[in-house]
C-alpha atoms as a PDB file:
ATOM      1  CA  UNK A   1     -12.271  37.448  24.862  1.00  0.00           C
ATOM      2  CA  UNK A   2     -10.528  34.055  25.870  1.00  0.00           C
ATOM      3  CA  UNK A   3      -9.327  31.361  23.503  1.00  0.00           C
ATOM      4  CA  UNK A   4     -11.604  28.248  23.193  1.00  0.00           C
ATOM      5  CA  UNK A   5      -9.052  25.760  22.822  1.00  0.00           C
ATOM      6  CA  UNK A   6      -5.928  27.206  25.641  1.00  0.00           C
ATOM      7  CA  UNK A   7      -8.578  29.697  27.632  1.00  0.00           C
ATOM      8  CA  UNK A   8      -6.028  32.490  27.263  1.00  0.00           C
ATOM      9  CA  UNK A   9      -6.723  35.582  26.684  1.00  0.00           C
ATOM     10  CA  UNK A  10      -6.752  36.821  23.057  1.00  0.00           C
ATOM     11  CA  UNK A  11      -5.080  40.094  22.343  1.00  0.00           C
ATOM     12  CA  UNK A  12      -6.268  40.811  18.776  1.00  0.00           C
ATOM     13  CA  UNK A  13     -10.094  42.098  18.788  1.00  0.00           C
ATOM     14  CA  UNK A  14     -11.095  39.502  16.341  1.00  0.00           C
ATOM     15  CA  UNK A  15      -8.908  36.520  17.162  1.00  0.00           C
ATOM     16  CA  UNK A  16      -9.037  33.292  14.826  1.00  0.00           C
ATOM     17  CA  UNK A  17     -11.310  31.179  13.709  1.00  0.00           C
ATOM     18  CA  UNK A  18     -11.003  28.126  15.688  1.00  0.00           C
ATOM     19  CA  UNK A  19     -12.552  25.118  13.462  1.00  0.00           C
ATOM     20  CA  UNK A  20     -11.766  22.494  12.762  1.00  0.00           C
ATOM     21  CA  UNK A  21     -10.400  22.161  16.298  1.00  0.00           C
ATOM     22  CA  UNK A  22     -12.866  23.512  17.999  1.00  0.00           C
ATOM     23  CA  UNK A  23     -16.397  26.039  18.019  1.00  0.00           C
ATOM     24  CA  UNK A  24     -15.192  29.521  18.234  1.00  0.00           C
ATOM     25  CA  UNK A  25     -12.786  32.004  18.252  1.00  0.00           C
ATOM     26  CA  UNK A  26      -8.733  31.277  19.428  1.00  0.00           C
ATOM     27  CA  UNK A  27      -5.541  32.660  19.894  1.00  0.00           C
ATOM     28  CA  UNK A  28      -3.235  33.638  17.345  1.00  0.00           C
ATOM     29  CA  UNK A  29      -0.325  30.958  18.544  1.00  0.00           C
ATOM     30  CA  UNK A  30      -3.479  28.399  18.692  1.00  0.00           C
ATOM     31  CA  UNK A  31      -3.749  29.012  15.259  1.00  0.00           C
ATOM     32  CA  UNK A  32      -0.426  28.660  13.998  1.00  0.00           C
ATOM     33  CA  UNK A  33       0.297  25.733  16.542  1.00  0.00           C
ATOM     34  CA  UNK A  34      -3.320  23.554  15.850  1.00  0.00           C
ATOM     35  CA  UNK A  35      -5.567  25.102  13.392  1.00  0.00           C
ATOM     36  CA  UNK A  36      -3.339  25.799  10.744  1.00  0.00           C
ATOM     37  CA  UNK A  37      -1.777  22.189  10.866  1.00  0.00           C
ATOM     38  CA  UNK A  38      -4.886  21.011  11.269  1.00  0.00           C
ATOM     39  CA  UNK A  39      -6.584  22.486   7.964  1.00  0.00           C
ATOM     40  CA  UNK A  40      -3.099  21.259   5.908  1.00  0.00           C
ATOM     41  CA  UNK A  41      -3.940  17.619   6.749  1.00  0.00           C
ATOM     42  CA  UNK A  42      -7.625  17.992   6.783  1.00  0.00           C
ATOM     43  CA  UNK A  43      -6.956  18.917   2.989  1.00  0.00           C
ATOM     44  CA  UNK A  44      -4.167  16.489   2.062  1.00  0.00           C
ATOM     45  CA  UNK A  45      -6.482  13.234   3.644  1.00  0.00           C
ATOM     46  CA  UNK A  46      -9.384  15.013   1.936  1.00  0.00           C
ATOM     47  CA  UNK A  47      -7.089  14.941  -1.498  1.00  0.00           C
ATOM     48  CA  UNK A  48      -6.075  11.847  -1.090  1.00  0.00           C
ATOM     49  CA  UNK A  49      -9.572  10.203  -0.440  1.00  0.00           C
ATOM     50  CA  UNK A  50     -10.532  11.396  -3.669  1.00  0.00           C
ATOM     51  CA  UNK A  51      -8.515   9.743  -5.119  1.00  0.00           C
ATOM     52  CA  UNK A  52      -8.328   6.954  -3.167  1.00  0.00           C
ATOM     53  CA  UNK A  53     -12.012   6.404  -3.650  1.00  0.00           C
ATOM     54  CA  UNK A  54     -11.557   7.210  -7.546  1.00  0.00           C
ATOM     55  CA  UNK A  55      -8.983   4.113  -7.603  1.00  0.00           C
ATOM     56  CA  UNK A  56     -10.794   1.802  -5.276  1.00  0.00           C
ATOM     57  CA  UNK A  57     -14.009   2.200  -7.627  1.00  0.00           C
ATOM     58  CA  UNK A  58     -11.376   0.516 -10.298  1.00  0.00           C
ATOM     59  CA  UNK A  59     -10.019  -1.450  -7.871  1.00  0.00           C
ATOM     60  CA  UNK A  60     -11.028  -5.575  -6.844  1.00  0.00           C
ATOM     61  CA  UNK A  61      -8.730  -8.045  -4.882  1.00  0.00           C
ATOM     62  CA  UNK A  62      -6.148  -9.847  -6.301  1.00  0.00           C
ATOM     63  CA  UNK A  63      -7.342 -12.688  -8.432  1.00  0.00           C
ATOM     64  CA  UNK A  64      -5.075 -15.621  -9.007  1.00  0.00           C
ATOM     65  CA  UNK A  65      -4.657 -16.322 -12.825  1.00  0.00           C
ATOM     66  CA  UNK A  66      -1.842 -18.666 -13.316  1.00  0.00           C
ATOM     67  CA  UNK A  67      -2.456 -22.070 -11.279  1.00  0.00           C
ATOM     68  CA  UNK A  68      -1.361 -24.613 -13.458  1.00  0.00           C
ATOM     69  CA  UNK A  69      -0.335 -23.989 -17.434  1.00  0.00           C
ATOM     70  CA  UNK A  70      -2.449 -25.665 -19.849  1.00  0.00           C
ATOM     71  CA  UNK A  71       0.136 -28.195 -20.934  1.00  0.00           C
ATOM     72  CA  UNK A  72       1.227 -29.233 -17.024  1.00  0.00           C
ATOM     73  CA  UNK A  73      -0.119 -32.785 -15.922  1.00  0.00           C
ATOM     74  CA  UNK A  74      -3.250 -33.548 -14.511  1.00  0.00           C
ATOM     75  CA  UNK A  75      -1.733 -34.206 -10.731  1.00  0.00           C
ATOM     76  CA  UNK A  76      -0.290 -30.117 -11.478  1.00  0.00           C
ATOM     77  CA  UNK A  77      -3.601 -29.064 -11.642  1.00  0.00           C
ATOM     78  CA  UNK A  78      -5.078 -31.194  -9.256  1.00  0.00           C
ATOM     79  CA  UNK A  79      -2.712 -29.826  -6.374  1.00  0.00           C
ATOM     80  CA  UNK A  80      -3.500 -26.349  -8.472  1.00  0.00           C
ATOM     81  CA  UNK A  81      -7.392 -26.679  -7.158  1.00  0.00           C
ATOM     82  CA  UNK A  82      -6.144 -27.519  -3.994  1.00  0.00           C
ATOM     83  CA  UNK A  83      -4.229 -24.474  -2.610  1.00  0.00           C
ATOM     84  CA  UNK A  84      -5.435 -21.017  -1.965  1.00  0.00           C
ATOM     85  CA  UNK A  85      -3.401 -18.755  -4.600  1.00  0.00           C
ATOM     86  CA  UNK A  86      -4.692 -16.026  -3.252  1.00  0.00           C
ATOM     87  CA  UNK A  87      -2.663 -16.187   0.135  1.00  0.00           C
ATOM     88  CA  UNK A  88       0.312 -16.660  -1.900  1.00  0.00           C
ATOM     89  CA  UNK A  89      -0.779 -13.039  -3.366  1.00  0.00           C
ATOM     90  CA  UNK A  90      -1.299 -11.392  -0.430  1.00  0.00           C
ATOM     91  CA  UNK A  91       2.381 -12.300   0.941  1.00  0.00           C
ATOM     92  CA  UNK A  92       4.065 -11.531  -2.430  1.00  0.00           C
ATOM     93  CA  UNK A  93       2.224  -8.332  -2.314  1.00  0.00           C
ATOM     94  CA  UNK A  94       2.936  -7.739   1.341  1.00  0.00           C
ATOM     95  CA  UNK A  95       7.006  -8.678   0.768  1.00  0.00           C
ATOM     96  CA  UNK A  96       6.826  -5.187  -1.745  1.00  0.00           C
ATOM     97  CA  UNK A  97       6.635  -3.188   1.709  1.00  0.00           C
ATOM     98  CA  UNK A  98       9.045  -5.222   3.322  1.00  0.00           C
ATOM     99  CA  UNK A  99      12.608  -4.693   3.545  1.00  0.00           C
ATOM    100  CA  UNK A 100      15.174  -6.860   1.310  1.00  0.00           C
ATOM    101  CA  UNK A 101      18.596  -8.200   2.436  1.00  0.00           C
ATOM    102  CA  UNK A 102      20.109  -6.049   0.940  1.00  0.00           C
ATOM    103  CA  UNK A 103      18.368  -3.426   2.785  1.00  0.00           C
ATOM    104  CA  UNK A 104      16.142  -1.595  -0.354  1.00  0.00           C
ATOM    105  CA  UNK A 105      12.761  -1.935   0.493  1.00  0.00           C
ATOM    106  CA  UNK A 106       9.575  -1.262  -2.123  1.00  0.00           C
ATOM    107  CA  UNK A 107      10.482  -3.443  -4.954  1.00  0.00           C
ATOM    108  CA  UNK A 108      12.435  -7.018  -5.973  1.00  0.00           C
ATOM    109  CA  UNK A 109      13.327  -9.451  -8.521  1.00  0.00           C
ATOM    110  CA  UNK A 110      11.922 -12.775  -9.578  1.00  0.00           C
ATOM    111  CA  UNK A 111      15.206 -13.917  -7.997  1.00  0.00           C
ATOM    112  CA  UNK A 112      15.573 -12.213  -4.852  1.00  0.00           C
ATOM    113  CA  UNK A 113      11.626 -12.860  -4.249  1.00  0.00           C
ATOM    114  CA  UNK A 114      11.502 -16.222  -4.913  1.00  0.00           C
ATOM    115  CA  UNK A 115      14.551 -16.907  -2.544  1.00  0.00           C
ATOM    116  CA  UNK A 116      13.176 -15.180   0.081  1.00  0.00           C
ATOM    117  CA  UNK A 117       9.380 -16.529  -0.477  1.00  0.00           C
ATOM    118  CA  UNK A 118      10.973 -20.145  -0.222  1.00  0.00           C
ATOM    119  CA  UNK A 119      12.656 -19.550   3.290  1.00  0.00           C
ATOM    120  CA  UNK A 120      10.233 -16.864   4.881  1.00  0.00           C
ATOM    121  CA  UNK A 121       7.149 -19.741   3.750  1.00  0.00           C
ATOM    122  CA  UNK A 122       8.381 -22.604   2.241  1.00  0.00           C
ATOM    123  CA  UNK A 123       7.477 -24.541  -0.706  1.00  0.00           C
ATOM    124  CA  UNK A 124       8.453 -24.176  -4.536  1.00  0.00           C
ATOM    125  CA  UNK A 125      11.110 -20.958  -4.941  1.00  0.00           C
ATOM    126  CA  UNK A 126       8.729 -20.556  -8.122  1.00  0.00           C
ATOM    127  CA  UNK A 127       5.936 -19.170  -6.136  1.00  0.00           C
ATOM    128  CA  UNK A 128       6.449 -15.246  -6.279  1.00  0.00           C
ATOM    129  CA  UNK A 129       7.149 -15.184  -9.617  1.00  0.00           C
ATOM    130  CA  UNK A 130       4.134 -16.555 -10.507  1.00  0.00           C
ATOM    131  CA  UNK A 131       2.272 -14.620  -8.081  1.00  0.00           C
ATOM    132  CA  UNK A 132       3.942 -11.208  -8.674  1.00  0.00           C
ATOM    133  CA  UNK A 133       2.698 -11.978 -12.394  1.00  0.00           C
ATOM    134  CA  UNK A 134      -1.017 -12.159 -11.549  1.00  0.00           C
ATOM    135  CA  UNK A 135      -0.514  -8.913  -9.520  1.00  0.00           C
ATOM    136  CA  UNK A 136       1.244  -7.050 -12.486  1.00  0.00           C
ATOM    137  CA  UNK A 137      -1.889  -8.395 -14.602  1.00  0.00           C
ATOM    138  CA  UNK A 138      -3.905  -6.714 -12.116  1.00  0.00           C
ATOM    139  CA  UNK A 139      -1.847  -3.999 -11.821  1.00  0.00           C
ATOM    140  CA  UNK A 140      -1.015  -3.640  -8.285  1.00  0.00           C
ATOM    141  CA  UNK A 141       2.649  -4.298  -9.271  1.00  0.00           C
ATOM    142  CA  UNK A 142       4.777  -2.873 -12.573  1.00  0.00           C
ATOM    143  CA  UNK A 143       8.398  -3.002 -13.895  1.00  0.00           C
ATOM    144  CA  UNK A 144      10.485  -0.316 -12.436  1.00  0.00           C
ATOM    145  CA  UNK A 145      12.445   0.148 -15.810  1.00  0.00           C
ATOM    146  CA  UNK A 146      15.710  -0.920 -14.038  1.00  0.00           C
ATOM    147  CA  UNK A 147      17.445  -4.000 -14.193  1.00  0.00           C
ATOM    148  CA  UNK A 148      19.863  -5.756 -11.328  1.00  0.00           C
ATOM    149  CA  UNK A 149      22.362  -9.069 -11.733  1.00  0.00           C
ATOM    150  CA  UNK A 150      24.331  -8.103 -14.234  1.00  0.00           C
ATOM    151  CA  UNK A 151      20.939  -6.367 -16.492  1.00  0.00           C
ATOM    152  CA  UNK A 152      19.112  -9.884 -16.880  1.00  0.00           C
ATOM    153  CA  UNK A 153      16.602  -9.121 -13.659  1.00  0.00           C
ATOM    154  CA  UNK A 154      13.496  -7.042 -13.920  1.00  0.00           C
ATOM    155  CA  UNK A 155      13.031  -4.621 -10.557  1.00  0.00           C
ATOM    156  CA  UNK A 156       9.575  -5.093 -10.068  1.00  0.00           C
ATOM    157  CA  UNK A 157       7.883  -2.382  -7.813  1.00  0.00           C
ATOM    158  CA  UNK A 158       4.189  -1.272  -6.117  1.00  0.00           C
ATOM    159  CA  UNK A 159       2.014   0.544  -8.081  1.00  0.00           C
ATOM    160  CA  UNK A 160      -0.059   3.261  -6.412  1.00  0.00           C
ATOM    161  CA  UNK A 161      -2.708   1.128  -6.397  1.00  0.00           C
ATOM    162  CA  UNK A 162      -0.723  -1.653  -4.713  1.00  0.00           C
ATOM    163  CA  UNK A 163       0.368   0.567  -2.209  1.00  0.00           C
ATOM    164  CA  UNK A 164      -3.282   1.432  -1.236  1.00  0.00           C
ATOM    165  CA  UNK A 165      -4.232  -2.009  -1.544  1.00  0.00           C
ATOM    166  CA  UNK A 166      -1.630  -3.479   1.032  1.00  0.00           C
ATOM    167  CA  UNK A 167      -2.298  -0.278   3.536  1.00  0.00           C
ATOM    168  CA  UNK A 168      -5.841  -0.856   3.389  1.00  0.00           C
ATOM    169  CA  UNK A 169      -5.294  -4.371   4.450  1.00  0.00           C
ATOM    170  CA  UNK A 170      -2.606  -3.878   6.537  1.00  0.00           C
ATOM    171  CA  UNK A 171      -4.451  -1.766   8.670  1.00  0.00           C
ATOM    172  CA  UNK A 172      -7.917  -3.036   8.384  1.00  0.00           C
ATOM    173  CA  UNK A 173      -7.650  -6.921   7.278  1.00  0.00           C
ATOM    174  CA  UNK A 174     -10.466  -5.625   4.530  1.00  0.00           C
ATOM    175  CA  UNK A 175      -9.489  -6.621   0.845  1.00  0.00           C
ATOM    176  CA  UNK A 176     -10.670  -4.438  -2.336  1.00  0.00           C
END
């Protein structure tokens, strides 16, 4: 009998079942080279999709909540209805997978963001703060529990469902 994946010939009687590589029967180091490896991430993407699936039935895009405050003059809300929050979202949310200057990567302060917001984009040094606060609302971001500068900084970091929502458009462009 000859493997169905390297055409050798198989010296046990029975040799291994071949899927999910391929129809048939295969050789032993087949197996423990392809199959076996194979099977291991079959069942981890399998895992994960469940619950990927389970979160992204919770899950909707980022929704922009804090425009202008209620007491803020009327040209404030004006230029409020005239930007697109929700870009400013998506780049606060993409700048958790992105590497600081410092060099940790996954999670910032309201300082450190809005620093590097203002020179990576422009405009008001104010702007991931008050975007990183929609996305805690919405729960794509959450406090780390630590605290930098001296203990007066929150370390705000990805939540798992942040992390699937900025892979998912990362690699696809689609939004939950």
């Amino acid at each position: 009998m000859r493997c169905c994946i390297c055409d050798e010939i198989i010296h046990d009687p029975y040799g291994f079942n071949a899927q999910p590589v391929a129809d048939g029967r295969c050789c032993e180091s087949c197996d423990n080279g392809l199959v076996i490896p194979e099977r291991f991430k079959q069942l981890v993407f399998r895992t994960h999709a469940d619950e990927t699936k389970r979160i992204f039935a919770k899950v909707t895009a980022p929704v922009p909540t804090t425009l202008a405050r209620s007491n803020d003059n009327e040209t404030s809300h004006i230029a409020a209805r005239s930007i697109n929050p929700t870009v400013g979202m998506w780049r606060v949310l993409s700048f958790f997978k992105e590497q600081r200057p410092d060099g940790k990567t996954g999670e910032w302060t309201d300082r450190d963001g809005n620093i590097a917001y203002a020179e990576v984009y422009g405009g008001a040094e104010g702007t991931f703060r008050k975007r990183r606060n929609d996305l805690v609302t919405q729960g794509f971001v959450r406090d780390s529990g630590r605290r930098e500068h001296g203990k007066r900084h929150t370390v705000w970091e990805l939540t798992y469902k942040g992390e699937l929502q900025v892979t998912l458009h990362k690699a696809t462009g689609v939004t939950l």
